[in-house]
N, C-alpha and C. Protein backbone atom coordinates (compact mmCIF):
# COMPACT_ATOMS: atom_id res chain seq x y z
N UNK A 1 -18.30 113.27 -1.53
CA UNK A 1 -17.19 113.48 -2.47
C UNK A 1 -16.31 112.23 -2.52
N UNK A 2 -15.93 111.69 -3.43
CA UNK A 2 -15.31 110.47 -4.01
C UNK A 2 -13.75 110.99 -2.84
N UNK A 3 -12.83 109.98 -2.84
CA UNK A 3 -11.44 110.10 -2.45
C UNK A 3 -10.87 110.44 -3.81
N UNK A 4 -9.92 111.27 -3.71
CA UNK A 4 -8.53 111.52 -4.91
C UNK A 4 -7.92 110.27 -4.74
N UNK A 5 -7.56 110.23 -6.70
CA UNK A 5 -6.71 108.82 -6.46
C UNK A 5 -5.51 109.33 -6.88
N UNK A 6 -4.81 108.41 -6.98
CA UNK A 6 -3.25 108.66 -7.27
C UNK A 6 -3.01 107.77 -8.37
N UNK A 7 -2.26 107.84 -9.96
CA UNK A 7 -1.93 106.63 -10.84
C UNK A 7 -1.08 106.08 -10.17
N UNK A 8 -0.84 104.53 -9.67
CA UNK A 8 0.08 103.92 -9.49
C UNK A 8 1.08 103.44 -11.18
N UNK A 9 0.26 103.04 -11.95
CA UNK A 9 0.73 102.42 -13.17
C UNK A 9 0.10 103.12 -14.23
N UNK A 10 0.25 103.16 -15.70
CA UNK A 10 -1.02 103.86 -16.62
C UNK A 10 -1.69 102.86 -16.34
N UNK A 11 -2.68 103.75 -16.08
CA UNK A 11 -4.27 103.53 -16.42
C UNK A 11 -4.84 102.61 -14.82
N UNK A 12 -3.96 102.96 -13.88
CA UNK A 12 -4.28 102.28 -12.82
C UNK A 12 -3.98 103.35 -11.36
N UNK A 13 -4.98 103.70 -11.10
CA UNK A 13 -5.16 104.33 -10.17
C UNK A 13 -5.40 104.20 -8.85
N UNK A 14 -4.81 104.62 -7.75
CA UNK A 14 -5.23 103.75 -6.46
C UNK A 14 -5.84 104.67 -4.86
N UNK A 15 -6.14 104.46 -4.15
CA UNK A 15 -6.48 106.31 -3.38
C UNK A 15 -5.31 106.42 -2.79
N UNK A 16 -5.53 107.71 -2.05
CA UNK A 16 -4.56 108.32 -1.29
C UNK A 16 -3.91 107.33 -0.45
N UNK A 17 -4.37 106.85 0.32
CA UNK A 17 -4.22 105.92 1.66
C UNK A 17 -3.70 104.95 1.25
N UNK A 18 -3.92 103.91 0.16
CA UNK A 18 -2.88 103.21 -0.51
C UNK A 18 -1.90 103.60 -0.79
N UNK A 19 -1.84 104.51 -1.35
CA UNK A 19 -0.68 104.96 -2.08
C UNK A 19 0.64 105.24 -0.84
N UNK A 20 0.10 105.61 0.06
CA UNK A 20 0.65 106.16 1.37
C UNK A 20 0.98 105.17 2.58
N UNK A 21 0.36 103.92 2.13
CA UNK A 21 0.93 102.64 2.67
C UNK A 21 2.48 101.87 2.01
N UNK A 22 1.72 102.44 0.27
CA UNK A 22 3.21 102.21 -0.08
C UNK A 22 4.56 102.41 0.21
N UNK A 23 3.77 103.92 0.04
CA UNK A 23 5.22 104.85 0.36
C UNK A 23 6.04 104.42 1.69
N UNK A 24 5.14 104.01 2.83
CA UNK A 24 5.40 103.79 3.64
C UNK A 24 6.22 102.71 4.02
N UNK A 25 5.52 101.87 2.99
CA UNK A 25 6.85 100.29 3.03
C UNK A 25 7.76 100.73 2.71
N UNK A 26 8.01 101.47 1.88
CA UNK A 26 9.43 101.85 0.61
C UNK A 26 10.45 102.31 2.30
N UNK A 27 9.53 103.33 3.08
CA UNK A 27 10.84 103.77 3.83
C UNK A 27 11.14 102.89 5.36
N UNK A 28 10.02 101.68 5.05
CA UNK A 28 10.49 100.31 6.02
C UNK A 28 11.73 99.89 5.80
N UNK A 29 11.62 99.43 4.01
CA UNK A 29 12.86 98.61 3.43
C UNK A 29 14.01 99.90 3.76
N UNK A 30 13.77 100.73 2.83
CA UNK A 30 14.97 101.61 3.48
C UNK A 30 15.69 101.80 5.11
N UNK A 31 14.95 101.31 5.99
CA UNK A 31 15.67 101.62 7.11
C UNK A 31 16.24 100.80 7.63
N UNK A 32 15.31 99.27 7.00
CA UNK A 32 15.94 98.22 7.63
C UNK A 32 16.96 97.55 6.34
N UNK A 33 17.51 97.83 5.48
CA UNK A 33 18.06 97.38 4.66
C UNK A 33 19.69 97.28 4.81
N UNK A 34 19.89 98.50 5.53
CA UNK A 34 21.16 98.27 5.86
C UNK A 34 21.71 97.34 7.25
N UNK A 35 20.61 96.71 7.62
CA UNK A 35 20.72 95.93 8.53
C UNK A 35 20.85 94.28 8.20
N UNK A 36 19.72 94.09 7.25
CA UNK A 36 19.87 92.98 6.95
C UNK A 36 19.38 92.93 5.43
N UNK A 37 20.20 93.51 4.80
CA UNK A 37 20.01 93.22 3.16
C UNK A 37 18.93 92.80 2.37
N UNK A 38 17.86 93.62 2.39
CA UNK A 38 16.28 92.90 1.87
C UNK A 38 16.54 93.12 0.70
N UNK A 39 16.73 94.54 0.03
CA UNK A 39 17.38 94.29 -0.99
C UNK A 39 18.40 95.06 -1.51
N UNK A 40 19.60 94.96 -2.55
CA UNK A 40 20.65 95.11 -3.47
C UNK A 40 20.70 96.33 -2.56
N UNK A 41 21.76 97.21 -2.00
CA UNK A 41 21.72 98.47 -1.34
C UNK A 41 21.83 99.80 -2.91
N UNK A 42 22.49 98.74 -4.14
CA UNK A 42 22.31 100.00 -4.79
C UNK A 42 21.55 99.73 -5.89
N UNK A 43 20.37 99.53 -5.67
CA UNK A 43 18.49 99.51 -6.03
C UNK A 43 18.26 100.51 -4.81
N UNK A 44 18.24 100.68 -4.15
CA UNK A 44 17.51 101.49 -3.19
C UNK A 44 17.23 103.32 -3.38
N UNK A 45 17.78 103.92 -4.42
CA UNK A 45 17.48 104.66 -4.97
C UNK A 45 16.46 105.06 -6.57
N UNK A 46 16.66 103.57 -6.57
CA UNK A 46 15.13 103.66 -7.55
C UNK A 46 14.57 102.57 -7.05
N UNK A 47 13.96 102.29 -5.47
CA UNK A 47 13.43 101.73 -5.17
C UNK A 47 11.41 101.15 -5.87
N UNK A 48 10.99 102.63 -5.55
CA UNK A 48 10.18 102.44 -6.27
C UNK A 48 9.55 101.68 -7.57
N UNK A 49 10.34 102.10 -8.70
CA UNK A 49 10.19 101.20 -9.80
C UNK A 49 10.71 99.79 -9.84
N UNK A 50 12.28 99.63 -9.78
CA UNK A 50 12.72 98.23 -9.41
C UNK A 50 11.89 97.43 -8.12
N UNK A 51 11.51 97.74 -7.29
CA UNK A 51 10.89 97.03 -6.41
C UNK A 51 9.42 96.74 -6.41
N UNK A 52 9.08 98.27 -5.55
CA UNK A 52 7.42 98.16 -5.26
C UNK A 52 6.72 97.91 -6.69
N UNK A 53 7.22 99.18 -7.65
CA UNK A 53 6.07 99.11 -9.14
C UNK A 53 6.38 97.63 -9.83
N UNK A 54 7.31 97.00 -9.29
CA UNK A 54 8.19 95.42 -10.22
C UNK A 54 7.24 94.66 -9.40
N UNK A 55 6.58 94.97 -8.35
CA UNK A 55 5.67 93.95 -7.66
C UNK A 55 4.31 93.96 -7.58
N UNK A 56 3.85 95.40 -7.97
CA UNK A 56 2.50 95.67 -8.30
C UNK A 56 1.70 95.28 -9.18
N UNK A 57 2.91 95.41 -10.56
CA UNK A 57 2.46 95.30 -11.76
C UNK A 57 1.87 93.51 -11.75
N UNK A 58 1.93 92.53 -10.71
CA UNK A 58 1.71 91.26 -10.87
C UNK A 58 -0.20 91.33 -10.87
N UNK A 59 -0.32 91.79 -9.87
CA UNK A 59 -1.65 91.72 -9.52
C UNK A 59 -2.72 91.86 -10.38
N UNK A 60 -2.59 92.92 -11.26
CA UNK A 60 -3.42 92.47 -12.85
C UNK A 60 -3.46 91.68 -13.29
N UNK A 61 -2.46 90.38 -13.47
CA UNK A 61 -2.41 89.58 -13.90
C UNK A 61 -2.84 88.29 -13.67
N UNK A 62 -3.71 88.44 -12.05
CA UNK A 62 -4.34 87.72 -11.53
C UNK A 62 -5.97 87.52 -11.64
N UNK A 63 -6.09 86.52 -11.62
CA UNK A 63 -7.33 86.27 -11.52
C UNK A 63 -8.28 87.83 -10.48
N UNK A 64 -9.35 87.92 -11.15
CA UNK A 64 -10.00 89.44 -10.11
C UNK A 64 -10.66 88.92 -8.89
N UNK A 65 -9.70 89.49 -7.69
CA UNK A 65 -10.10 89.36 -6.41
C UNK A 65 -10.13 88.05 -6.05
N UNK A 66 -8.77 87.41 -6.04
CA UNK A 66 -8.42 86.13 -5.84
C UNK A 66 -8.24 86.12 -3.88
N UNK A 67 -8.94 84.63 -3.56
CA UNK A 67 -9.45 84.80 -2.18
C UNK A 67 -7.91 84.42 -1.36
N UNK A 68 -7.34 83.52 -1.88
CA UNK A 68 -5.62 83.50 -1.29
C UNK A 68 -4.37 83.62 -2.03
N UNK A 69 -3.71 84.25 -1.54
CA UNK A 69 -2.10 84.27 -2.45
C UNK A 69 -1.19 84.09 -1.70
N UNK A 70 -0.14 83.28 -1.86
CA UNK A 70 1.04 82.78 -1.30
C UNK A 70 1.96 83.53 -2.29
N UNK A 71 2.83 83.73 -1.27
CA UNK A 71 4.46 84.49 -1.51
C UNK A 71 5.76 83.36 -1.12
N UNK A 72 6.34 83.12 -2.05
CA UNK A 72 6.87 82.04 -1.71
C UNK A 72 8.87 82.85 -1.66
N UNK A 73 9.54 82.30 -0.88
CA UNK A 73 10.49 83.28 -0.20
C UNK A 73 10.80 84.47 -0.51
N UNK A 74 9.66 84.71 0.12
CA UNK A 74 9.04 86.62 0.10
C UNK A 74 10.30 87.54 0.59
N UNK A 75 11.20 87.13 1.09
CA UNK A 75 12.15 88.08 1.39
C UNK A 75 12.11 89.30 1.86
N UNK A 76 11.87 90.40 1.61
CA UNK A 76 11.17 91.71 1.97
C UNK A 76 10.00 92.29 2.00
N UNK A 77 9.06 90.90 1.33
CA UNK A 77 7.78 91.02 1.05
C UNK A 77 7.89 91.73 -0.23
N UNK A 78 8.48 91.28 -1.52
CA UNK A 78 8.64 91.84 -2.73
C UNK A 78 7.45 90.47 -3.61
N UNK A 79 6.95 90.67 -3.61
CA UNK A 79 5.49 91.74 -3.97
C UNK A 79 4.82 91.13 -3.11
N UNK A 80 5.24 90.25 -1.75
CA UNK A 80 3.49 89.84 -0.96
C UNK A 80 3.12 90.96 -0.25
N UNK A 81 4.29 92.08 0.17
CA UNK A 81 3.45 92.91 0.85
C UNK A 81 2.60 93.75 0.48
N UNK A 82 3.35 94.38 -0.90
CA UNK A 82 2.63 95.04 -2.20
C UNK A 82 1.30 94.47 -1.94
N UNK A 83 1.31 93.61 -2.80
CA UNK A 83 0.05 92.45 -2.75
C UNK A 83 -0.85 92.62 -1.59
N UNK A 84 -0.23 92.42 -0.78
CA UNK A 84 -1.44 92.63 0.80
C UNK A 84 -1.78 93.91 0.73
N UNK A 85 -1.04 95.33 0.50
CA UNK A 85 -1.85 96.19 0.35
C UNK A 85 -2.75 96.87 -0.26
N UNK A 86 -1.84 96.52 -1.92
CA UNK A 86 -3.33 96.59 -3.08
C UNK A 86 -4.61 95.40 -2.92
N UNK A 87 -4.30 95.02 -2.34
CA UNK A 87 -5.53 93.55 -2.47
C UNK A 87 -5.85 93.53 -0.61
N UNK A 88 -6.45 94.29 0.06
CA UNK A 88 -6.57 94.01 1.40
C UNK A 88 -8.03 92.93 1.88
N UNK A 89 -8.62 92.56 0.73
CA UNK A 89 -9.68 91.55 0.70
C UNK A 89 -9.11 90.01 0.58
N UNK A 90 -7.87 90.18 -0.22
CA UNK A 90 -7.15 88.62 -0.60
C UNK A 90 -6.46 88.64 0.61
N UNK A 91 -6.74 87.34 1.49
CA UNK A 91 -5.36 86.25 2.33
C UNK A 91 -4.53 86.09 1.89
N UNK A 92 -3.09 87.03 2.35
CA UNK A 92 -2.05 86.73 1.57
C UNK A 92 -1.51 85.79 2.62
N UNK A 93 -0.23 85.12 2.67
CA UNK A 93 0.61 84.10 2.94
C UNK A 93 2.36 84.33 2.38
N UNK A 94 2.85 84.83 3.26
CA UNK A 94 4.13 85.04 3.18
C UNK A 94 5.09 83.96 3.46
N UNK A 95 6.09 83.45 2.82
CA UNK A 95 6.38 82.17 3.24
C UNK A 95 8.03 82.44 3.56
N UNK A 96 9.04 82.83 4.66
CA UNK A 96 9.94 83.10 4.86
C UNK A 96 10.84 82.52 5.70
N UNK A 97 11.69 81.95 5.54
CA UNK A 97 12.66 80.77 6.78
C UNK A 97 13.38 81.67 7.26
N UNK A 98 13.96 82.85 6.31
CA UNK A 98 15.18 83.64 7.40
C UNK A 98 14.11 84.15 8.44
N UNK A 99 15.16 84.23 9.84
CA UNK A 99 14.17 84.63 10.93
C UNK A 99 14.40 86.33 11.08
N UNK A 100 15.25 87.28 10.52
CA UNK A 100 15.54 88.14 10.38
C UNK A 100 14.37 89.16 9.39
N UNK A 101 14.49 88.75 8.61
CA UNK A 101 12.93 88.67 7.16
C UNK A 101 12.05 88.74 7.62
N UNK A 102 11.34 87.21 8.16
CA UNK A 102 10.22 87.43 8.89
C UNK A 102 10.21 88.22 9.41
N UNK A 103 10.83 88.91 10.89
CA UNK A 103 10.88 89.87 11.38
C UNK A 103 10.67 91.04 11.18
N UNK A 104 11.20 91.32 10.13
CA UNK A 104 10.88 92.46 9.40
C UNK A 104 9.69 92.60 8.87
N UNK A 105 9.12 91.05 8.11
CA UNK A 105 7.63 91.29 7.47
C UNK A 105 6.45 91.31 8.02
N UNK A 106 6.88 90.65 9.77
CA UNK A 106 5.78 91.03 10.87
C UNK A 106 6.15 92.45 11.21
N UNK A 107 6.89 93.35 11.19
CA UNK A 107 6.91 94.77 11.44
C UNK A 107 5.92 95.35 10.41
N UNK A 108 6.53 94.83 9.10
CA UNK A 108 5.35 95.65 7.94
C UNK A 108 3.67 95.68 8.55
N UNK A 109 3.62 94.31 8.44
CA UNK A 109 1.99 93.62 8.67
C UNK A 109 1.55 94.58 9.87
N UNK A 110 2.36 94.76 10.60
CA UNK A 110 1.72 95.10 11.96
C UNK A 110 1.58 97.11 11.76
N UNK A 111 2.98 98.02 11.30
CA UNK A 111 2.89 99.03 11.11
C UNK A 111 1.71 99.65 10.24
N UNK A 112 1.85 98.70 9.40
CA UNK A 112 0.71 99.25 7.98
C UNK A 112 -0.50 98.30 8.16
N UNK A 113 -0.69 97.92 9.46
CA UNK A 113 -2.37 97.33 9.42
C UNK A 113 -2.85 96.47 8.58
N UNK A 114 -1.81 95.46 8.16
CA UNK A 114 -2.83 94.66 7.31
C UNK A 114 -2.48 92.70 7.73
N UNK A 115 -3.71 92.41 7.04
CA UNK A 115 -3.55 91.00 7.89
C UNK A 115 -2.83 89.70 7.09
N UNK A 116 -2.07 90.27 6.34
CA UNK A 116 -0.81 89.03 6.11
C UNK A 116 -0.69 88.28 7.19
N UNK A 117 -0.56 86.98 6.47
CA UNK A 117 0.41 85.93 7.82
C UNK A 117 1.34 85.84 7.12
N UNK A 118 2.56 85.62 7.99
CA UNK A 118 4.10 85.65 7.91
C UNK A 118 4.13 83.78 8.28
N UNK A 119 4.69 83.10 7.68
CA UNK A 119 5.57 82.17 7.91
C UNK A 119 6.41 81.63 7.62
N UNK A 120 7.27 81.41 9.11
CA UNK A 120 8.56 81.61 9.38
C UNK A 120 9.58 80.33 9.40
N UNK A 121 9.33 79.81 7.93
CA UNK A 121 9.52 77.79 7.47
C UNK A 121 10.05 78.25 5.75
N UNK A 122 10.93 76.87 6.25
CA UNK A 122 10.89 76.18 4.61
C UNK A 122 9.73 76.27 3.96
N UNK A 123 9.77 76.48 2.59
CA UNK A 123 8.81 76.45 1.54
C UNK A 123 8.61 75.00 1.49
N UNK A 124 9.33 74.17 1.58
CA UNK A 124 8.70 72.37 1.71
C UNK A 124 8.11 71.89 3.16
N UNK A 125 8.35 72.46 3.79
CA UNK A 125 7.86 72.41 5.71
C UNK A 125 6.77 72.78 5.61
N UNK A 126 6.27 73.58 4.63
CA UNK A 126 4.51 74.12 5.21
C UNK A 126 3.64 73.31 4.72
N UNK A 127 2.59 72.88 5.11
CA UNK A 127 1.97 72.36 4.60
C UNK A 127 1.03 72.66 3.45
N UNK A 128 0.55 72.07 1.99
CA UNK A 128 0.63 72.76 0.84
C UNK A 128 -0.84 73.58 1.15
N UNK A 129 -0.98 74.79 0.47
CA UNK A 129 -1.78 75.78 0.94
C UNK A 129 -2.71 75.66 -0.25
N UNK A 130 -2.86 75.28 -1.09
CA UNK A 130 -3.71 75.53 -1.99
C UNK A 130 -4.50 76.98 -2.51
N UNK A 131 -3.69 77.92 -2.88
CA UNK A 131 -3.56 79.16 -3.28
C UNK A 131 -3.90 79.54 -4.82
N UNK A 132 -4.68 80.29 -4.32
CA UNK A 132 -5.25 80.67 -5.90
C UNK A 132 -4.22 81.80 -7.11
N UNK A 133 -3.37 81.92 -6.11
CA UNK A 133 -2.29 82.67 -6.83
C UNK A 133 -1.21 82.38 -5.99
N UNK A 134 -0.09 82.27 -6.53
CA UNK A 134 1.05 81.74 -6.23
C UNK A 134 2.59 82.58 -7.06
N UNK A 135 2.98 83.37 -6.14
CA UNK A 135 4.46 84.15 -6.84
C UNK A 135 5.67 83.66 -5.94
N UNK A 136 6.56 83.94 -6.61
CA UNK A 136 7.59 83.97 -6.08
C UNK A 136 8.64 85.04 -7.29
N UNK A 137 9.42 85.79 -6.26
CA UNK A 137 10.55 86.80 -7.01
C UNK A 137 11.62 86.81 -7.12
N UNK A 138 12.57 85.96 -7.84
CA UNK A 138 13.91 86.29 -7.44
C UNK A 138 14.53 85.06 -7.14
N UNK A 139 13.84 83.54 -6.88
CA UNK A 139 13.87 82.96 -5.61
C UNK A 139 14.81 81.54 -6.48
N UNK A 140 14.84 81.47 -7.57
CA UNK A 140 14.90 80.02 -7.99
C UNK A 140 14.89 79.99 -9.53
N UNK A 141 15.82 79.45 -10.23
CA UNK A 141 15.22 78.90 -11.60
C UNK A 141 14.54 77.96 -11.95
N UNK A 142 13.52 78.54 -12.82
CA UNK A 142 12.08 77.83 -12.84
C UNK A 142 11.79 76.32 -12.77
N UNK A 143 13.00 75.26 -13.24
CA UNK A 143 12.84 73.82 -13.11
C UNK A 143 12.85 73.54 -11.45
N UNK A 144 13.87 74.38 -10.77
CA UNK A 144 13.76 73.86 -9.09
C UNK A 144 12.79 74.52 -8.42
N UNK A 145 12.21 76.02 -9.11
CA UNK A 145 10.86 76.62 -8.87
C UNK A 145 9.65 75.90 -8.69
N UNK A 146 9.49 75.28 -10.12
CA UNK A 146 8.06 74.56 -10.09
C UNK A 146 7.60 73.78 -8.90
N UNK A 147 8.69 72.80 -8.48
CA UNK A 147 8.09 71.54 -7.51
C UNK A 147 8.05 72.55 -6.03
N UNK A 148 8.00 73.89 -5.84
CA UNK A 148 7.44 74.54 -4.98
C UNK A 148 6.07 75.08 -4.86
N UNK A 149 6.22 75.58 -6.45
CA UNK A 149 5.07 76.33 -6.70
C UNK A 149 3.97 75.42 -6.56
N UNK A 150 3.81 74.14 -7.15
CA UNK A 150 3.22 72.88 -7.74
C UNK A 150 2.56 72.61 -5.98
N UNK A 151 3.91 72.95 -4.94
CA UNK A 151 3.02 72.00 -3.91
C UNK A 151 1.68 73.11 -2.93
N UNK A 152 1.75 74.49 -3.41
CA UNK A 152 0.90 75.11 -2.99
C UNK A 152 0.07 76.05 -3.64
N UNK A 153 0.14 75.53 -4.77
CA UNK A 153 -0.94 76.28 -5.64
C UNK A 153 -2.34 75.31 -5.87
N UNK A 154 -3.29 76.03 -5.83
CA UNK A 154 -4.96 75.13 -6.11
C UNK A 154 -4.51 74.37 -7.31
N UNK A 155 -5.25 73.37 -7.91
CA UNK A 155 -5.42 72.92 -9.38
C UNK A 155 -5.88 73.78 -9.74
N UNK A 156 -6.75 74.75 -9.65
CA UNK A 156 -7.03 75.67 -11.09
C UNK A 156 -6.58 77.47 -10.83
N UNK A 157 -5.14 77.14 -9.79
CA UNK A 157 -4.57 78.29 -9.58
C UNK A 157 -4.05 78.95 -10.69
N UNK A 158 -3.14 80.11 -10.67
CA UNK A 158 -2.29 80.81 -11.45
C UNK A 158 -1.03 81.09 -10.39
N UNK A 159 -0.16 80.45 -11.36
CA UNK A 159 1.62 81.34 -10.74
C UNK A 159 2.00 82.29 -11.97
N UNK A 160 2.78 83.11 -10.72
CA UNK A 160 3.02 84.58 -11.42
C UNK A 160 4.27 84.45 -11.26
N UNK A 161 5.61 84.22 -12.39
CA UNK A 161 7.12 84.47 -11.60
C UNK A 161 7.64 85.32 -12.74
N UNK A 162 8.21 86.64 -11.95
CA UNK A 162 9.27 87.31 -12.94
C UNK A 162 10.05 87.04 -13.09
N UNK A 163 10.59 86.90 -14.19
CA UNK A 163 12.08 86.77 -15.01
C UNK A 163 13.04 87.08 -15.50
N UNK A 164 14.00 86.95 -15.64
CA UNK A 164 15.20 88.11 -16.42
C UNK A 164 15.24 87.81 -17.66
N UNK A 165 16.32 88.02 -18.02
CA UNK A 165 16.87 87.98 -19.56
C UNK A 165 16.65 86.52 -19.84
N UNK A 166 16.98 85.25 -18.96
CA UNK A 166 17.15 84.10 -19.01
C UNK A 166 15.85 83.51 -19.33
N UNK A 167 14.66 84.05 -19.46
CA UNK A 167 13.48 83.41 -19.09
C UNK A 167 13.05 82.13 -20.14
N UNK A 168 13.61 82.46 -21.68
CA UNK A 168 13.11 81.49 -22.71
C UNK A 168 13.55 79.70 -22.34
N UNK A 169 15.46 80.35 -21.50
CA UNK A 169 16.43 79.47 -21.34
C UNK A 169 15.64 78.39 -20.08
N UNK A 170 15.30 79.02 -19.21
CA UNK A 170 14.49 78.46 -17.96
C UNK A 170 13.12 77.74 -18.36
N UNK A 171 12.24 78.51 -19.33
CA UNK A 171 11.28 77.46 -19.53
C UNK A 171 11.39 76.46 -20.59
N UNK A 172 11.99 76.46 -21.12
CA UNK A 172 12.54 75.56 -21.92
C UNK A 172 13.25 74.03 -21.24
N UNK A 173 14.17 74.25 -20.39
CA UNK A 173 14.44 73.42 -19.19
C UNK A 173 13.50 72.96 -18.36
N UNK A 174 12.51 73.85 -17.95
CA UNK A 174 11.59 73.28 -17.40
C UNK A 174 10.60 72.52 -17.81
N UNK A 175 10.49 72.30 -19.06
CA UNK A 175 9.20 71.55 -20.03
C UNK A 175 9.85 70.41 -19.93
N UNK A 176 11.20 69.86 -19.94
CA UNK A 176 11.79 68.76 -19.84
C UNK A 176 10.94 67.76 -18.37
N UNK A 177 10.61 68.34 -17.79
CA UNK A 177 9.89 67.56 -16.23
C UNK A 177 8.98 67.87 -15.99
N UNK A 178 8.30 69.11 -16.54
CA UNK A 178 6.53 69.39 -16.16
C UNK A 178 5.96 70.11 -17.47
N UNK A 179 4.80 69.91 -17.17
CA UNK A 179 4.28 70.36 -18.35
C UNK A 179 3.01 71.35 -17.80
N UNK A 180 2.87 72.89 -18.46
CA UNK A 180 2.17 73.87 -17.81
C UNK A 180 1.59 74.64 -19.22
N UNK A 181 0.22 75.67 -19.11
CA UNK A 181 -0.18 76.34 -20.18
C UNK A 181 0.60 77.92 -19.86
N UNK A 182 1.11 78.47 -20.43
CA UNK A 182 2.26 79.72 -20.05
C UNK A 182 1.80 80.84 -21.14
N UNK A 183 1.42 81.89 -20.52
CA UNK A 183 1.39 83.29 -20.93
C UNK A 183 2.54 84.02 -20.66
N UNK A 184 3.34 84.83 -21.38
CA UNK A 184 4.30 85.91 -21.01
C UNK A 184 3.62 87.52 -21.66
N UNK A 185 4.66 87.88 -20.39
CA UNK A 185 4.05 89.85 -20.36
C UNK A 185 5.19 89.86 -19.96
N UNK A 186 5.28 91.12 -21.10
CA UNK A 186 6.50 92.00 -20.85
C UNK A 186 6.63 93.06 -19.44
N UNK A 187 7.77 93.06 -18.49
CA UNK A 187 7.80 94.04 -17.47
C UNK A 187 7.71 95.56 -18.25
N UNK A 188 6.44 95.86 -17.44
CA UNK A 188 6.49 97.38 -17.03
C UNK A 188 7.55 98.27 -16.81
N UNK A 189 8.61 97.85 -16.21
CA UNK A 189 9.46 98.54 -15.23
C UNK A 189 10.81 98.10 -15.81
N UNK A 190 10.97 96.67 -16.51
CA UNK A 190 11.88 96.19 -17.17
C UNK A 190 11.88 95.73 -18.53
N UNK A 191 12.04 96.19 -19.57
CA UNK A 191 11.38 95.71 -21.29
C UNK A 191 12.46 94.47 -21.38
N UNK A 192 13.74 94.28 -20.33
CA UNK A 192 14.60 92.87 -20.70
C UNK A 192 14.01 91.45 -20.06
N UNK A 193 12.99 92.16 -18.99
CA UNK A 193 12.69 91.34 -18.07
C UNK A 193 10.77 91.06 -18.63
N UNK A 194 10.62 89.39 -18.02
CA UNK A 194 9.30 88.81 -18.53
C UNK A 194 8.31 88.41 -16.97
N UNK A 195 7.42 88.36 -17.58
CA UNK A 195 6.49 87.83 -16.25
C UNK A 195 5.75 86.61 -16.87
N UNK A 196 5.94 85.33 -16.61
CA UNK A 196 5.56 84.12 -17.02
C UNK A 196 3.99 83.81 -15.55
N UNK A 197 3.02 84.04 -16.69
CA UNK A 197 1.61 83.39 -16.00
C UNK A 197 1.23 81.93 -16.21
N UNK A 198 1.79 80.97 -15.26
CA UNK A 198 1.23 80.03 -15.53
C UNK A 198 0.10 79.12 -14.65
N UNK A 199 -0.51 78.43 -15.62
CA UNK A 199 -1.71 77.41 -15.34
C UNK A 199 -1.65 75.67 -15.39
N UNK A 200 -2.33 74.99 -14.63
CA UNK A 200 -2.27 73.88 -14.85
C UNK A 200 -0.65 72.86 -14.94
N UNK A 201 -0.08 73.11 -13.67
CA UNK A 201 1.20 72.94 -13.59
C UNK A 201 0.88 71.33 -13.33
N UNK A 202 1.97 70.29 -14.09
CA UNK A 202 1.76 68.81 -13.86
C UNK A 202 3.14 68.34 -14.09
N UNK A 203 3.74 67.58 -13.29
CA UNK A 203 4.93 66.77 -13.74
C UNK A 203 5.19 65.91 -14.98
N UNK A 204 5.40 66.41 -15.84
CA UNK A 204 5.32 65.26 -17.07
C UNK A 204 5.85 63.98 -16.82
């Protein structure tokens, strides 16, 4: 008999046991949130959608069954942990300097069994990883973004960064110093908010 799945998203279904890893992060962040602020304390009642489903929804958008992904100041693991659990075949790479964070994202890795590496550095301190997918959430506007993304993504990677309202304003600024091929998708979870896929990132 097949496993029952659960829809995470339309038309995207995931099994039980995933689904139940999720859930499970959701009440990580919740416990440790009031400790050290992973995220907004009042998001934490629609955690789910603003967070986990705001971090899920990336992974379609990736290349299928991409062999590494870097999280670039993953913070709560918004979406590398996601990521590590829908994708438990992809090497993820968490990239986190607060030592508090980390902490927390080696609790995830370790509670929910999965083999993320956590590291606990500057995003310019690591040495560049060459990642076939490359996100970051929250972390930067996209002109001081890029020369991060740029130093650890493959040449024929994909970066995934969500955006707010600002997003036209940011890449627009950013074409001024690099030059990239850019897809946008509208958020799932946010119709104000964009998800910019880009390729072939180069300093103009």
């Amino acid at each position: 008999m097949s496993e029952p799945k659960r829809m995470l998203l339309p038309g995207w279904d995931v099994s039980r046991e995933t689904m139940a890893k999720l859930e499970q992060y959701g009440d990580l962040i919740r416990k440790w949130t009031p400790k050290i602020n992973l995220v907004a304390p009042a998001s934490l009642p629609d955690l789910w959608e603003r967070h986990i489903l705001d971090s899920a929804q990336l992974l379609p958008l990736a290349p299928t069954a991409p062999k590494t992904w870097t999280d670039l100041g993953s913070g709560g693991g918004l979406p590398g942990i996601v990521i590590a659990i829908l994708s438990p075949d992809t090497e993820v790479t968490l990239i986190e300097s607060d030592q508090r964070k980390a902490a927390f994202l080696r609790t995830c890795t370790r509670e929910l069994g999965l083999s993320a590496t956590i590291r606990p550095n500057r995003i310019d301190e690591v040495a560049p990883l060459g990642a076939d997918v490359v996100t970051a959430r929250a972390l930067a506007p996209l002109p001081n973004l890029l020369p991060l993304v740029a130093r650890h993504l493959a040449p024929d990677g994909i970066a995934l960064l969500p955006k707010g309202k600002n997003a036209q304003t940011e890449i627009d600024d950013a074409r001024a110093d690099w030059g990239f091929d850019l897809q946008t998708h509208t958020s799932h979870t946010n119709p104000e908010a964009t998800i910019l896929r880009l390729e072939r990132i180069t300093r103009a």
